[in-house]
Protein backbone atom coordinates (compact mmCIF):
# COMPACT_ATOMS: atom_id res chain seq x y z
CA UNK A 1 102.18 89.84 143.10
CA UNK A 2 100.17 89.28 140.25
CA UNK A 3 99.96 91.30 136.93
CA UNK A 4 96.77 91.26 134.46
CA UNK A 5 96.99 92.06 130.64
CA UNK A 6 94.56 93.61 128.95
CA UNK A 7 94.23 94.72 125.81
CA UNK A 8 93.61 98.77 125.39
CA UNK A 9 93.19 98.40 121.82
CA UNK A 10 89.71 97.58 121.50
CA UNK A 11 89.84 94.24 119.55
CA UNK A 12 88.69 91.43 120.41
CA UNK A 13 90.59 87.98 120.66
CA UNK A 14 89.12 87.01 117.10
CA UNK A 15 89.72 90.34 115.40
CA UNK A 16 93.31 90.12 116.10
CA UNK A 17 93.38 86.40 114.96
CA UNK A 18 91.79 87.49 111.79
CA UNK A 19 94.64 90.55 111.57
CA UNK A 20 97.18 87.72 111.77
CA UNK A 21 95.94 85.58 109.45
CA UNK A 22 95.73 88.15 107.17
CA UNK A 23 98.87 89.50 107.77
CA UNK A 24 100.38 86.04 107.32
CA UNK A 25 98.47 85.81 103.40
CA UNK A 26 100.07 88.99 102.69
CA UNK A 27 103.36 88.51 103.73
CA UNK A 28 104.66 87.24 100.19
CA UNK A 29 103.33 89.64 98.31
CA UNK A 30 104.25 92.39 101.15
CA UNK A 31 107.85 90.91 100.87
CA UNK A 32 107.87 91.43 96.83
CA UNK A 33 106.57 94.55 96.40
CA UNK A 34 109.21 95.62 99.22
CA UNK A 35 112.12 93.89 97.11
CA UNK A 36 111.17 95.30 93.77
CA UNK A 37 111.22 99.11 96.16
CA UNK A 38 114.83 98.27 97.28
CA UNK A 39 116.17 97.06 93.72
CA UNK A 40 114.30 100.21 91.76
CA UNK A 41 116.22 102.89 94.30
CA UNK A 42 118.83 100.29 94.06
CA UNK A 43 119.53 101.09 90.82
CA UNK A 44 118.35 104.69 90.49
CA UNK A 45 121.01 105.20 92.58
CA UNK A 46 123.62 103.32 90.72
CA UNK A 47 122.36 105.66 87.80
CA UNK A 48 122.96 108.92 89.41
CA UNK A 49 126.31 107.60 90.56
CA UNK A 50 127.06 106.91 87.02
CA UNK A 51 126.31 110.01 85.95
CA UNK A 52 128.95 111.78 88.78
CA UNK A 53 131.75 109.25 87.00
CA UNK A 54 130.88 110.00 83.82
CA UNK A 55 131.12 114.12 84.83
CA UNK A 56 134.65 113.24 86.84
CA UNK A 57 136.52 110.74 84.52
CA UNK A 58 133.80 109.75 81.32
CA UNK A 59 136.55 111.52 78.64
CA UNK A 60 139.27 109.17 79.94
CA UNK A 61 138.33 105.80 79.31
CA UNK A 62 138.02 103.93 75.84
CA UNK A 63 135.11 105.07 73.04
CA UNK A 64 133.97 100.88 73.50
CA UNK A 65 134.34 100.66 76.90
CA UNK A 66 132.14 104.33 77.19
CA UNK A 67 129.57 102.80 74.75
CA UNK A 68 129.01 99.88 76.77
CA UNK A 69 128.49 101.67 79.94
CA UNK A 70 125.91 103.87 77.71
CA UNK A 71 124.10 100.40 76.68
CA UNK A 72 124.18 99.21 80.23
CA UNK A 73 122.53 102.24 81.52
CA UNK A 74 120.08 102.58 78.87
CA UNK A 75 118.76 99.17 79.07
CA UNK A 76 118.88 99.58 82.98
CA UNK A 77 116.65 102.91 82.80
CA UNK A 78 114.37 100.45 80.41
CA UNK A 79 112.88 98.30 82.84
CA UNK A 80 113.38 100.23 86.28
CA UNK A 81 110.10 101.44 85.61
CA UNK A 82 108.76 98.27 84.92
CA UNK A 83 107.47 95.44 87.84
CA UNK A 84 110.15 92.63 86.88
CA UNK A 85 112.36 92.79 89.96
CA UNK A 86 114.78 89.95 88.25
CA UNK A 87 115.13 91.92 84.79
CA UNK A 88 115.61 95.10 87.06
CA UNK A 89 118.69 93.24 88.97
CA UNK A 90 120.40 91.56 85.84
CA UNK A 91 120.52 95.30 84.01
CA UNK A 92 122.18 96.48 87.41
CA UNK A 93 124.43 93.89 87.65
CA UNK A 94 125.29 94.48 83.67
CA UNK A 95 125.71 97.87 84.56
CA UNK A 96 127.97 97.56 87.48
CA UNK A 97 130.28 95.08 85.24
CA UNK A 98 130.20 97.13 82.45
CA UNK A 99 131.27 100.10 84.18
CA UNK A 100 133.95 98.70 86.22
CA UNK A 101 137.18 100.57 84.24
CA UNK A 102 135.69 103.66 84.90
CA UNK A 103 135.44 102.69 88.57
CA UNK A 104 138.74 101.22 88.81
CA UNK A 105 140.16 104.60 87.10
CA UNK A 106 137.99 106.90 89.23
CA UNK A 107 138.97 104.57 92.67
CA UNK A 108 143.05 104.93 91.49
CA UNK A 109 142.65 108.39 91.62
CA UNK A 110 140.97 108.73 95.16
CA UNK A 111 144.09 106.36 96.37
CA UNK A 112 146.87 108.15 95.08
């Protein structure tokens, strides 16, 4: 038995060499601009979840502790937009530390 590839794609042995190579130079940038996707929903989402805590639980946790989450958020919504992927995950993580008592309080309830 013998079996014969052949390509059905219509390229030829140095166009795919030169997708490759290309492929290869792009693959950094490729992997950025897919990292700085991810952390933007990321945090969009973390947002939006926010928001459903604040609507469940926001009138039962301290006036600091509600103004910090506030700061957290705003400065988070500041540079979503933006292209710094590393200033986009420091606000989230800021965010998701300052608004761990209302997690914790919304979490106790679920449990019980």
């Amino acid at each position: 038995a013998q079996v014969t590839v052949q390509a059905a794609h219509g390229l030829s042995p140095d166009e795919v060499e030169s997708l490759v190579t290309e492929s290869i130079e792009n693959a950094e940038a490729d992997f950025t601009a897919r990292r700085l996707i991810e952390l933007k929903n990321k945090a969009e989402g973390e947002l939006r979840h926010l928001d459903k805590l604040f609507a469940e639980a926001g009138g039962e946790i301290a006036p600091e502790q509600r103004q910090a989450i506030e700061t957290a958020a705003r400065d988070l919504q500041a540079v979503v937009g933006g292209t710094d992927p590393v200033a986009i995950q420091d606000a989230s993580a800021t965010l998701v530390k300052a608004a761990t008592p209302l997690t914790s309080l919304v979490m106790n309830r679920v449990t019980k």
